[in-house]
Protein backbone atom coordinates (compact mmCIF):
# COMPACT_ATOMS: atom_id res chain seq x y z
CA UNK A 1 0.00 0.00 0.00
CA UNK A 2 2.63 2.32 -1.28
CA UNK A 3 0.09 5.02 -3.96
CA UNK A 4 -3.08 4.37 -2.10
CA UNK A 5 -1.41 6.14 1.38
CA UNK A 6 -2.61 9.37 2.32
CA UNK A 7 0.41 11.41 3.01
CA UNK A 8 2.75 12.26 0.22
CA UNK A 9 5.77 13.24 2.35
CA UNK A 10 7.89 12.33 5.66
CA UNK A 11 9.39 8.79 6.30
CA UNK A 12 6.40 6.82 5.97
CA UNK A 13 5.63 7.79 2.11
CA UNK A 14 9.56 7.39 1.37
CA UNK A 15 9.17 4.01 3.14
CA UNK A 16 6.23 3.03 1.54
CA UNK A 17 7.84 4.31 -2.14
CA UNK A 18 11.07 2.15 -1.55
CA UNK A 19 8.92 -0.47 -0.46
CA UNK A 20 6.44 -0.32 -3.86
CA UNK A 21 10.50 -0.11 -5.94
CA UNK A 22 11.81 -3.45 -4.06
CA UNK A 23 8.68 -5.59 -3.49
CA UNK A 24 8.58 -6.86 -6.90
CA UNK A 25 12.17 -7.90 -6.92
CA UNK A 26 11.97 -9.80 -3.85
CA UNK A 27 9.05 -11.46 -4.97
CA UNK A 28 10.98 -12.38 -8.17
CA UNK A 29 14.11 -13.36 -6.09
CA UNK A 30 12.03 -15.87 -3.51
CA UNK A 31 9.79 -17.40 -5.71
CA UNK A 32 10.07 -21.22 -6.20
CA UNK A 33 7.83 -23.83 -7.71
CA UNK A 34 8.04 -25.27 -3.11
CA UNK A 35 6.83 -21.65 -2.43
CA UNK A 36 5.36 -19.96 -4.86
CA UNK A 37 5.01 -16.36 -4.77
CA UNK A 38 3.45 -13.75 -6.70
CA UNK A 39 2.79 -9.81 -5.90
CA UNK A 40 -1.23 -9.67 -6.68
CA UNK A 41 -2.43 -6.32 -8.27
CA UNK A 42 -4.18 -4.24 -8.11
CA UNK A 43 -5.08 -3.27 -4.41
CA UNK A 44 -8.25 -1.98 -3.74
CA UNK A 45 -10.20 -0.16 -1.04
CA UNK A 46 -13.96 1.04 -1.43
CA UNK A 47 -15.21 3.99 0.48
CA UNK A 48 -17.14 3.40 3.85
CA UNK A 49 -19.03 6.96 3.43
CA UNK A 50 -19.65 9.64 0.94
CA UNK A 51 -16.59 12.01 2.68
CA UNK A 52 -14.20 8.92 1.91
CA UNK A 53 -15.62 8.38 -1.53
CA UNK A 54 -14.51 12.29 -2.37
CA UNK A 55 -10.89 12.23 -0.83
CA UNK A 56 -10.25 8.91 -2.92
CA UNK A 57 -11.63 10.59 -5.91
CA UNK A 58 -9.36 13.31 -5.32
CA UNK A 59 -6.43 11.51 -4.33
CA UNK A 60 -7.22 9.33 -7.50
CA UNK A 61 -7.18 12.65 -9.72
CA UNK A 62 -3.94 13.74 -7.86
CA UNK A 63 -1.93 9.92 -8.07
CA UNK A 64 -3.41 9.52 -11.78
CA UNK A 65 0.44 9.19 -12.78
CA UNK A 66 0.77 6.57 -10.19
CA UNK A 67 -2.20 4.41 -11.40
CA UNK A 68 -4.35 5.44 -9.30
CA UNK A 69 -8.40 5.66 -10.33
CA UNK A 70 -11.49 6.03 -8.88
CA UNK A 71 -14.40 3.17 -9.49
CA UNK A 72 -17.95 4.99 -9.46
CA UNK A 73 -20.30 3.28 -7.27
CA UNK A 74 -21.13 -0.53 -7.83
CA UNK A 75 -18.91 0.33 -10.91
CA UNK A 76 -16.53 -3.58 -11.58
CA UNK A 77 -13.38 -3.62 -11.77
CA UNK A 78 -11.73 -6.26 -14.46
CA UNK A 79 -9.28 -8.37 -12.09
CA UNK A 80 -10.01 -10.88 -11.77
CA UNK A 81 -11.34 -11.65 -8.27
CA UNK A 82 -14.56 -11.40 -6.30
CA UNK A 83 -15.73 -8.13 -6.19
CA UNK A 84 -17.90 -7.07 -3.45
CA UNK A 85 -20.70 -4.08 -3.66
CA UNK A 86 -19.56 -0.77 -2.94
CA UNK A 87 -22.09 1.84 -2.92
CA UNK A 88 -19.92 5.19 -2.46
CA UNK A 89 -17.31 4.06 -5.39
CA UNK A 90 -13.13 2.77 -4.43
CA UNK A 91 -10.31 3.39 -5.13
CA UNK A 92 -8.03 0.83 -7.43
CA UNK A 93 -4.21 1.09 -7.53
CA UNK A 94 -2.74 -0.69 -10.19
CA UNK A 95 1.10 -1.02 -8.72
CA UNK A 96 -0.27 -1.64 -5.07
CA UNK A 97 -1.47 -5.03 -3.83
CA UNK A 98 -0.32 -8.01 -1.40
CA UNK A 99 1.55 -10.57 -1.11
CA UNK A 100 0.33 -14.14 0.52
CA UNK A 101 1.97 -13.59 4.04
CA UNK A 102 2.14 -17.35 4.62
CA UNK A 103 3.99 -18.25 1.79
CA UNK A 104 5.80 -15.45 1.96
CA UNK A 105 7.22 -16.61 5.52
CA UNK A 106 7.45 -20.31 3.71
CA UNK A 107 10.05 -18.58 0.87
CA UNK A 108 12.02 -16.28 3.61
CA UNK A 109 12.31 -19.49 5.84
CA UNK A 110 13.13 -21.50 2.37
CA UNK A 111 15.82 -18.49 1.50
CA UNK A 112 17.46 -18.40 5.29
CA UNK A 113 18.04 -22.07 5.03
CA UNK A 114 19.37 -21.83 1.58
CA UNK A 115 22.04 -19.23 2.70
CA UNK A 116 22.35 -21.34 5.90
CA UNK A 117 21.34 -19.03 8.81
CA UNK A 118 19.94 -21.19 11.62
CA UNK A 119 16.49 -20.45 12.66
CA UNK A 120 15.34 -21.00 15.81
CA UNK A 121 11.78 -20.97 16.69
CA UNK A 122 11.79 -20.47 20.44
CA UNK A 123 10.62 -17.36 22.84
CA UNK A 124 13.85 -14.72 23.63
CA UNK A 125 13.13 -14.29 27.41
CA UNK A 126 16.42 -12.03 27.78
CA UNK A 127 19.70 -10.51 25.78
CA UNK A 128 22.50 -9.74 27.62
CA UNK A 129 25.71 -8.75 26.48
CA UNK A 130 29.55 -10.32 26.90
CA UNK A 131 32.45 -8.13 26.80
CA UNK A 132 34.86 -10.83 26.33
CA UNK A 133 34.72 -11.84 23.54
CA UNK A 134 32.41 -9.04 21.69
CA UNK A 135 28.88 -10.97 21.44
CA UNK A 136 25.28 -11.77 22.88
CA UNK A 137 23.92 -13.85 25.01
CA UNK A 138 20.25 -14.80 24.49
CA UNK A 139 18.03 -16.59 27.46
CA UNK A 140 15.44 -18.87 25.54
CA UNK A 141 12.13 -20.12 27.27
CA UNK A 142 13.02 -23.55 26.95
CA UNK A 143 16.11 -22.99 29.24
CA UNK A 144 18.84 -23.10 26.34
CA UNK A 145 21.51 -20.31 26.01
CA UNK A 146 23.28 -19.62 22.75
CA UNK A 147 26.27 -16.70 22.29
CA UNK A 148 25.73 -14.45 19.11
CA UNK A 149 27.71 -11.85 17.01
CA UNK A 150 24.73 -10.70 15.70
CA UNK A 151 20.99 -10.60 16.57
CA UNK A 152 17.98 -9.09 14.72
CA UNK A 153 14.89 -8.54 17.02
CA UNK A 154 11.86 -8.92 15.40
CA UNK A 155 9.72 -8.52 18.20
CA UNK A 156 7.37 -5.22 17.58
CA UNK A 157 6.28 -4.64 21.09
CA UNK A 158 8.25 -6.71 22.86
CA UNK A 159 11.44 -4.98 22.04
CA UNK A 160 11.07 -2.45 24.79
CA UNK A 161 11.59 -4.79 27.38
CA UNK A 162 14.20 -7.03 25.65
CA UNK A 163 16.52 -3.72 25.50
CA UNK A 164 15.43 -1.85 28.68
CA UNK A 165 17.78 -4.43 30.72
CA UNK A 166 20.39 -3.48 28.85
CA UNK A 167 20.90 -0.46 29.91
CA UNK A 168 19.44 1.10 26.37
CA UNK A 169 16.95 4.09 26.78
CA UNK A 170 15.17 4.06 23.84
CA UNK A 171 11.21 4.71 23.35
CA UNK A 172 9.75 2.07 21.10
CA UNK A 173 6.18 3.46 19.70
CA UNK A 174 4.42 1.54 17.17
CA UNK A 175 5.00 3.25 13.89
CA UNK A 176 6.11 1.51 10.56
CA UNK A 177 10.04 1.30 10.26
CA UNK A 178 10.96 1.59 13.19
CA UNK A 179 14.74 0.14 13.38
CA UNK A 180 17.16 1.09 15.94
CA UNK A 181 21.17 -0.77 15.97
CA UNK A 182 22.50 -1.91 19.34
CA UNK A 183 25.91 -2.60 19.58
CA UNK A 184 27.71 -4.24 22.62
C-alpha cells in the first residue's frame, strides 16, 4: 500500500515508495515452484461513506500518474477476483497489492536455510551482552543459552523490554520502520 497512502511526504511515504521499488524484486528473487510467490495487483479499497468516496476521488485525480483511479459506485473492476458491492465508489491502484503472508514466511524461511542461517523458533526471554569476547547472550524459554555476534529482534512490542535491561533508553512506539542498531 505504497500510492493508495494518504500522506505524500515524511518517512512513511519514502518508506512506503522504496517499499512499492523493491517488493517486486523480492518477490521475483524468492519465488520457487516449493513456495510460490506472486505480488497480486491491483489493491483496492472502497469507500465506507460519501466524505471517503470524495478524498479517494481526489487523491485518484492527484496519483493519476501513479495508477491510481477512482471506481464509481457498484462500478466492476476487471481483475479478476470477487468483487464485493460498494455503494460510495473505491479506489483501485494498479502497482499496489499483497503478497500471501504465509507463503511469503514459507520462501524467507526456504531463502534463510538456503544461505544457511539457523532459525530458531523459540521465545527470547532475555539478551544480555559479553564483553569478552564481543557478542550476545540470548536466554530462551526452553532454558537453552546460545552466544551471538549478531541478533535481529523482530519482536514489535516486545522490544522495549528485551533492551530496557540493557541499559538502552530508547522509546519504542508503534509506527512503521521503526529500526534502531545496538551494539555491545
Amino acid at each position: 500500500m505504497g500510492n493508495v497512502y494518504k500522506r505524500q511526504s515524511g518517512r512513511a511515504w519514502r518508506l512506503r515508495q522504496k517499499s512499492m521499488e523493491l517488493w517486486p524484486h523480492w518477490v521475483k528473487n524468492l519465488n520457487s515452484k516449493d513456495s510460490p510467490l506472486t505480488l497480486k495487483t491491483p489493491l483496492v479499497q472502497i469507500a465506507s461513506s460519501l466524505k471517503e468516496a470524495i478524498k479517494m476521488q481526489k487523491l485518484a485525480r492527484e496519483r493519476k500518474h501513479l495508477g491510481l483511479s477512482f471506481l464509481a459506485p457498484n462500478q466492476q473492476s476487471d481483475c479478476d477476483r470477487p468483487w464485493p458491492k460498494n455503494i460510495y465508489g473505491s479506489l483501485i491502484s494498479k502497482q499496489d497489492g499483497f503478497i500471501d503472508p504465509v507463503m511469503l514466511q514459507k520462501s524467507l524461511r526456504a531463502e534463510l536455510t538456503k544461505q544457511n542461517v539457523e532459525q530458531i523458533n523459540e521465545e527470547l526471554v532475555s539478551l544480555e551482552r559479553s564483553y569478552a569476547p564481543k557478542r550476545w547472550k540470548l536466554y530462551l524459554k526452553n532454558g537453552k543459552t546460545l552466544r551471538c555476534n549478531q541478533v535481529i529482534i523482530c519482536a514489535s512490542t516486545g522490544t522495549q523490554k528485551l533492551i530496557d535491561p540493557l541499559g538502552f533508553k530508547y522509546e519504542f512506539s508503534s509506527i512503521l520502520g521503526q529500526a534502531i542498531e545496538l551494539e555491545i
